[in-house]
N, C-alpha and C. Protein backbone atom coordinates (compact mmCIF):
# COMPACT_ATOMS: atom_id res chain seq x y z
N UNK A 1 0.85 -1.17 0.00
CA UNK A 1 0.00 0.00 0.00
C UNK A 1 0.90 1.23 0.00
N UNK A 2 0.64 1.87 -0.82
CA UNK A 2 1.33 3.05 -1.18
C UNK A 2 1.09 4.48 -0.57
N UNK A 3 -0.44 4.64 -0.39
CA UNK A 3 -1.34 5.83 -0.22
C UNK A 3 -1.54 6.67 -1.35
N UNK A 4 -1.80 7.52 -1.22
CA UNK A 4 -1.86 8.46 -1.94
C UNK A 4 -1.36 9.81 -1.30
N UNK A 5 -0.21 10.55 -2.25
CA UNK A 5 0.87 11.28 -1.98
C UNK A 5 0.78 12.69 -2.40
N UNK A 6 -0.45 13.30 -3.19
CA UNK A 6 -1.42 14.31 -3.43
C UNK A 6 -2.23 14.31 -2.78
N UNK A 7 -1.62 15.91 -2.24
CA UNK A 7 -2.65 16.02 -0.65
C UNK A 7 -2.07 16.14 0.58
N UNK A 8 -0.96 15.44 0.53
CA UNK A 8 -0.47 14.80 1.91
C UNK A 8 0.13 15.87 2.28
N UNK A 9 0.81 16.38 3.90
CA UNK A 9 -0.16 15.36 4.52
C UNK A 9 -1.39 15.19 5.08
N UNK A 10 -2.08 14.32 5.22
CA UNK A 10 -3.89 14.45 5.63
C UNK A 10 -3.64 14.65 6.90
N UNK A 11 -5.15 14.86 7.58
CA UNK A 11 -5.90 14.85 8.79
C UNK A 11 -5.77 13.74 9.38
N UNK A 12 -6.56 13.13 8.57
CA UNK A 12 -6.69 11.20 8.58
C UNK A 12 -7.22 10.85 7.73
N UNK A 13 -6.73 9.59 7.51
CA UNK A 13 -6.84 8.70 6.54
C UNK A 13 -7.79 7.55 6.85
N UNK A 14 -8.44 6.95 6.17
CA UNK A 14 -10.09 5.64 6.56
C UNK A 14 -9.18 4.97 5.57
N UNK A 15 -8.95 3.62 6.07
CA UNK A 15 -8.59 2.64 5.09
C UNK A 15 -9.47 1.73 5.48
N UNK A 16 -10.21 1.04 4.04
CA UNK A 16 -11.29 -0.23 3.46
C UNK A 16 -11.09 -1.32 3.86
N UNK A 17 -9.76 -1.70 3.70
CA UNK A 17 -9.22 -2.67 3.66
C UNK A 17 -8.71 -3.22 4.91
N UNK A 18 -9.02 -4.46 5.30
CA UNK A 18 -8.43 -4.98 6.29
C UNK A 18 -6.83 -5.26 6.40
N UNK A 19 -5.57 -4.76 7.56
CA UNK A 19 -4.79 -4.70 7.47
C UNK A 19 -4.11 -5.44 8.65
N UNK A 20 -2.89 -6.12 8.72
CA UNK A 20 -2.31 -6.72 9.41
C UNK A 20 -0.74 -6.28 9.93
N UNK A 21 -0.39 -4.98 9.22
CA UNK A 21 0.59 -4.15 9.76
C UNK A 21 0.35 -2.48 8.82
N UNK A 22 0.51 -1.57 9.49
CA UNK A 22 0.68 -0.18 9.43
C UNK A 22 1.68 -0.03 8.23
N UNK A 23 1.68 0.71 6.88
CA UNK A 23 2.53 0.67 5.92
C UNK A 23 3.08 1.74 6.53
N UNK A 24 4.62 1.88 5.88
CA UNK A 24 5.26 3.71 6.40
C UNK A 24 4.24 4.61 5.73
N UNK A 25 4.42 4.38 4.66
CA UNK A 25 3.57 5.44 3.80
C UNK A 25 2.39 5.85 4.45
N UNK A 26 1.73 5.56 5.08
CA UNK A 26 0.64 5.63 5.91
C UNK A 26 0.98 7.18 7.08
N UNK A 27 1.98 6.49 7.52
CA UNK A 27 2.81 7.65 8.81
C UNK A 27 2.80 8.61 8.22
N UNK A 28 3.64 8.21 7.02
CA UNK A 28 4.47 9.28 6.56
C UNK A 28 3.45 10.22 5.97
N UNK A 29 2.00 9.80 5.47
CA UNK A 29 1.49 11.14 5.09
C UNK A 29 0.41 11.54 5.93
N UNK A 30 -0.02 11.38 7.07
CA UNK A 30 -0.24 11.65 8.16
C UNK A 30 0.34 12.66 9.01
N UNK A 31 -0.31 13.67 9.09
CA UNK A 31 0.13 14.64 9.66
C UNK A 31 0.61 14.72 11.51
N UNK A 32 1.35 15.00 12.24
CA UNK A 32 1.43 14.83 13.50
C UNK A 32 -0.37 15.31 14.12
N UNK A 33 0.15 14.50 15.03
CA UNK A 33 -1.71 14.78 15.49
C UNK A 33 -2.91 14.29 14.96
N UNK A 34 -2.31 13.66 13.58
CA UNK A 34 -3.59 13.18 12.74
C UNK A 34 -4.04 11.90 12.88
N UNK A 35 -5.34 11.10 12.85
CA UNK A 35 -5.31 9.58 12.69
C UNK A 35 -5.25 8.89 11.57
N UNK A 36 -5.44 7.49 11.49
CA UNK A 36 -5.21 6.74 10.89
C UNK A 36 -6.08 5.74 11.66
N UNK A 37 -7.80 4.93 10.67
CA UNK A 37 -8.49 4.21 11.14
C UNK A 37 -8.40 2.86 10.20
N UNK A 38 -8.71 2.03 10.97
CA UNK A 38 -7.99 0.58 9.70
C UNK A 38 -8.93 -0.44 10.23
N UNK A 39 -9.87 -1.20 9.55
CA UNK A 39 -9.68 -2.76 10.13
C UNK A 39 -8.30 -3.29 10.38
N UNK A 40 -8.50 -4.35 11.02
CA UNK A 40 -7.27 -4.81 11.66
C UNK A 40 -7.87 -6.43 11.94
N UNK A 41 -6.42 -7.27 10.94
CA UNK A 41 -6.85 -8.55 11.50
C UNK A 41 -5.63 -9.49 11.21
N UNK A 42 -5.90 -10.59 11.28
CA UNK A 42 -4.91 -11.43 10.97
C UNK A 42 -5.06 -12.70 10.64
N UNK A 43 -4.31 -13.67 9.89
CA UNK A 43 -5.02 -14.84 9.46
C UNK A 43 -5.82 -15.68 10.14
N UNK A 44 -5.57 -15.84 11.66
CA UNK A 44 -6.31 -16.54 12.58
C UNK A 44 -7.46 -15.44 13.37
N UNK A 45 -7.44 -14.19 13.45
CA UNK A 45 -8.49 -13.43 14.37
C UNK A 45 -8.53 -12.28 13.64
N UNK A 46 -9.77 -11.65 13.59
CA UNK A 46 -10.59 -10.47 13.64
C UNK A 46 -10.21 -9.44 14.37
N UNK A 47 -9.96 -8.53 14.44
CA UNK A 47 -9.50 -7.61 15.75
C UNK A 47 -10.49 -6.59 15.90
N UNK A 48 -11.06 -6.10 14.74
CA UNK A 48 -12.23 -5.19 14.55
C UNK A 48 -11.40 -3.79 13.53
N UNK A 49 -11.35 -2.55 14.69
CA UNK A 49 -11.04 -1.44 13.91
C UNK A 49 -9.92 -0.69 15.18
N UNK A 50 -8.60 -0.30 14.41
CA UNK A 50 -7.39 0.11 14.80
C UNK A 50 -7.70 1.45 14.57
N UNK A 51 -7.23 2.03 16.11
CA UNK A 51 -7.40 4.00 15.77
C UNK A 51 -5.97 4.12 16.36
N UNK A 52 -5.36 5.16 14.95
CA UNK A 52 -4.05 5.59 15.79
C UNK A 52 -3.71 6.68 15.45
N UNK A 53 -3.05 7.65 16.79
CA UNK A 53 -2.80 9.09 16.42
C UNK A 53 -1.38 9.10 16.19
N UNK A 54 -1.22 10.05 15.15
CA UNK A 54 0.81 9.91 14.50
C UNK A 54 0.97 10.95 15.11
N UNK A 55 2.68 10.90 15.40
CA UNK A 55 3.76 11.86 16.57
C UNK A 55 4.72 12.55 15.73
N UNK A 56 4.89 13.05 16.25
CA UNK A 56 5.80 13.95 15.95
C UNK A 56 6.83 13.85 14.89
N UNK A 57 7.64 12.42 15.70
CA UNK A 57 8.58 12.13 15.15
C UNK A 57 8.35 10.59 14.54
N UNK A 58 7.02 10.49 13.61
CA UNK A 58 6.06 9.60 12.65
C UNK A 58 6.13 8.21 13.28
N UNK A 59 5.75 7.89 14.06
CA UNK A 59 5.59 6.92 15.50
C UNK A 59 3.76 7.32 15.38
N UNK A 60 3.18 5.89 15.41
CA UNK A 60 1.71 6.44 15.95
C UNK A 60 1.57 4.83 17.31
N UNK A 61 0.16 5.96 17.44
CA UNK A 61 -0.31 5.14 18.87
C UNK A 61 -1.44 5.12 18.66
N UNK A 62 -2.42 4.01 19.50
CA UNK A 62 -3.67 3.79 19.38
C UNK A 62 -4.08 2.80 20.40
N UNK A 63 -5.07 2.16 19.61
CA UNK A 63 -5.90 1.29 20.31
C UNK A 63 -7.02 0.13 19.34
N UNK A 64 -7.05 -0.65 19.74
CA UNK A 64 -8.53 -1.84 19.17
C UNK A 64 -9.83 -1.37 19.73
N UNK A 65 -10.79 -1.25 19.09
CA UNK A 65 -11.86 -1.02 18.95
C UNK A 65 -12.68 -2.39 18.60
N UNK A 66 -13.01 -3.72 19.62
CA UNK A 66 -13.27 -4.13 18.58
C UNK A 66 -15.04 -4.43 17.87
């Protein structure tokens, strides 16, 4: 996953797609302070929906929702 790089960087970003790790590209066009909302799963479990706020120094944090 690439993102999309016109524009950037966003507020936050809604990704469709169910995901099983955070791409950089993701961080990287994510503004500090901004989120990033994802399904989140993995071949054996469901996790639901991943909220994470990006830092400063393009590090994000969050939580499961599920």
């Amino acid at each position: 996953m690439l993102g999309v790089c016109d524009g950037a960087p966003y507020d936050r970003i809604v990704v469709t797609c169910s995901l099983n790790h955070v791409p950089e590209a993701l961080l990287e066009q994510t503004r500090p302070g901004g989120t990033i909302l994802t399904p989140w799963s993995r071949p054996w479990c469901n996790y639901g929906l991943l909220h994470l706020t990006v830092h400063d120094d393009g590090s994000a944090q969050g939580r499961f929702h599920p």
